[in-house]
Protein backbone atom coordinates (compact mmCIF):
# COMPACT_ATOMS: atom_id res chain seq x y z
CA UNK A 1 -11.47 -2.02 13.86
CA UNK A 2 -12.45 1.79 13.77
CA UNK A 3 -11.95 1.44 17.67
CA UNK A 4 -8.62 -0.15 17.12
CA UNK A 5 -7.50 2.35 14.82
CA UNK A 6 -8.05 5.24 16.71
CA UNK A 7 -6.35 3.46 19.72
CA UNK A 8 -3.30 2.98 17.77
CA UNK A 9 -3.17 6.74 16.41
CA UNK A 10 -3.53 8.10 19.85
CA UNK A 11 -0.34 5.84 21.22
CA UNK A 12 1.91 6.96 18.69
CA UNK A 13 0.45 10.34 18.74
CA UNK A 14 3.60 12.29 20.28
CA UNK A 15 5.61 10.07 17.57
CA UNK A 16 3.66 11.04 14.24
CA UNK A 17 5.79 13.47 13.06
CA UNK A 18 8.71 11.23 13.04
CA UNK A 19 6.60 8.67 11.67
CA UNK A 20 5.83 10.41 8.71
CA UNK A 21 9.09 12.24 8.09
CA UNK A 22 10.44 8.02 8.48
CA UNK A 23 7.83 7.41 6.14
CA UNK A 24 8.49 10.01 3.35
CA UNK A 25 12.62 9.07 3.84
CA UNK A 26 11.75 5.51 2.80
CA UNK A 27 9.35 6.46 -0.07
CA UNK A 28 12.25 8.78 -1.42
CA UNK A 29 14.70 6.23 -0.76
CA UNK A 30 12.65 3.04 -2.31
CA UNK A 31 13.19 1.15 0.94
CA UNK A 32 9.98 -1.14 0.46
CA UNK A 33 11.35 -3.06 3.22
CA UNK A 34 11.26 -0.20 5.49
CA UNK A 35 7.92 1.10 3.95
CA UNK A 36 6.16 -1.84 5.60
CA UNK A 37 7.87 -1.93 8.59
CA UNK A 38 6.69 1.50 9.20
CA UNK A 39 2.96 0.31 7.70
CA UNK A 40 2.77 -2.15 10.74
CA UNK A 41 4.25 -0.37 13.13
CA UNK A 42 1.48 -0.64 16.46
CA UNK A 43 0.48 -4.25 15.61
CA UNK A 44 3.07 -5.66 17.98
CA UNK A 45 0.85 -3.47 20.82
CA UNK A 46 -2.56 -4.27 19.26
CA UNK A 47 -2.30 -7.40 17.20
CA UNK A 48 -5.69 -6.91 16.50
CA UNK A 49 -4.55 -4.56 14.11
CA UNK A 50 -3.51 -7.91 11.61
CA UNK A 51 -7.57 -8.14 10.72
CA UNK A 52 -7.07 -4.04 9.48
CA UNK A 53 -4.46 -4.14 7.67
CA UNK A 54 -5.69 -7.21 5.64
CA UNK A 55 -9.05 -5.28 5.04
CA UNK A 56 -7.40 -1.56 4.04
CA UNK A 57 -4.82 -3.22 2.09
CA UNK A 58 -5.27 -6.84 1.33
CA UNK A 59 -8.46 -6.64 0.45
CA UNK A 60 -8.74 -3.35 -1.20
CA UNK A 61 -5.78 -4.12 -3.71
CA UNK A 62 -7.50 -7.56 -4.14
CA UNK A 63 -10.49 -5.46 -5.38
CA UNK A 64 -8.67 -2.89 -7.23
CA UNK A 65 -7.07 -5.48 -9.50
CA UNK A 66 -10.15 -7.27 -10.14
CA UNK A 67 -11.61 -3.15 -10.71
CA UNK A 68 -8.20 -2.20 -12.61
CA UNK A 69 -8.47 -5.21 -15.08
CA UNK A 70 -11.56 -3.64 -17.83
CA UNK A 71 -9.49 -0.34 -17.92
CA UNK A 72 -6.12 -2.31 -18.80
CA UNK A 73 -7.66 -4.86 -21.02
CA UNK A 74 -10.73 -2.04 -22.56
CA UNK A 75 -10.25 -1.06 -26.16
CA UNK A 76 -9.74 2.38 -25.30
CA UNK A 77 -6.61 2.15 -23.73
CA UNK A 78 -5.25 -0.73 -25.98
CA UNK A 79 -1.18 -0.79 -26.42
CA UNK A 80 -1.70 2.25 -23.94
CA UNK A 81 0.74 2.88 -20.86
CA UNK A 82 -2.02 3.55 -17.82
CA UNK A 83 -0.74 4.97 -14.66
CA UNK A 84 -2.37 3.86 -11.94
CA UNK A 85 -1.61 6.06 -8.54
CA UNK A 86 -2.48 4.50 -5.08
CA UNK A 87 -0.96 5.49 -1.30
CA UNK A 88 2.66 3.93 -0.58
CA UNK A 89 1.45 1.12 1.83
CA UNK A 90 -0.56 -0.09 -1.16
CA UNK A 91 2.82 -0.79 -2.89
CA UNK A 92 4.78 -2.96 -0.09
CA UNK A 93 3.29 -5.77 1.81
CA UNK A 94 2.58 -9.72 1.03
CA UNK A 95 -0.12 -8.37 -0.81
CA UNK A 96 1.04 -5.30 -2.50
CA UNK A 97 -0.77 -4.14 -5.58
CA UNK A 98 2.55 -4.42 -7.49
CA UNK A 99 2.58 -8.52 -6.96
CA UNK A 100 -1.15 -8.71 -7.25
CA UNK A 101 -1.08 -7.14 -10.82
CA UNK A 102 1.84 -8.81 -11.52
CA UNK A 103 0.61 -12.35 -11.30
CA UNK A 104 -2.40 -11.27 -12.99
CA UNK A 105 0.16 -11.01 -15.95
CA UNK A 106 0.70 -6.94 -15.97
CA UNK A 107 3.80 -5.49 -16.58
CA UNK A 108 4.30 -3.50 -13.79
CA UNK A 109 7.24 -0.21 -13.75
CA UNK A 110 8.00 2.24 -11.16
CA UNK A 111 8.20 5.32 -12.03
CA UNK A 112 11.69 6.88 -11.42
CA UNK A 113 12.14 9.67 -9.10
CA UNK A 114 13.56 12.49 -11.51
C-alpha cells in the first residue's frame, strides 16, 4: 500500500497545489460531497488504492470510536461538550467518523466557521 501511495502522489505531483487549494475551497465551503471526491481522487488509476483508503480511514475511525467512547462516557467529562479534532477526509466518506459516532448514539455538531 506504501508502494501504492507513493505511486499515486508522484502522478498527481504537478497537480498538488490545485489539489489542495480544491481541497481547502471545499472544507471552507462544507462541500462533504466534494471533500470525498477529492479524498479518492487516483483510485480510478490505481484501484488498488480502495484497500488504503479503507485502512487510513475506515478502519482508523472504526478504532477511534471504539478509543473515543471511555473519554465521552468517563466521569470526568460527564454532561461535558468534548471536541474531538481529526483531518477533513476523516469527516466525509461511507465511513466518516461523524456517522460512526453517530450510530454509536453521540450527538454529533459541527462547529461553525465564524
Amino acid at each position: 500500500l506504501q508502494d501504492l501511495m507513493l505511486r499515486e502522489t508522484l502522478m498527481q505531483l504537478d497537480e498538488s497545489e490545485q489539489l489542495a487549494r480544491e481541497l481547502i475551497v471545499a472544507w471552507r465551503d462544507g462541500d462533504e460531497r466534494r471533500l470525498a471526491e477529492l479524498a479518492r481522487e487516483g483510485v480510478d488509476e490505481l484501484p488498488e488504492l480502495d484497500a488504503f483508503y479503507d485502512v487510513v480511514l475506515g478502519d482508523r475511525n472504526r478504532r477511534w470510536v471504539r478509543q473515543l467512547r471511555p473519554l465521552l462516557e468517563g466521569p470526568e467529562f460527564a454532561g461535558q461538550d468534548v471536541l474531538v479534532a481529526v483531518g477533513a477526509l476523516h469527516l466525509v466518506g461511507e465511513d466518516n467518523l461523524v456517522r460512526l459516532l453517530r450510530d454509536a448514539g453521540y450527538r454529533v455538531d459541527k462547529v461553525a466557521q465564524r
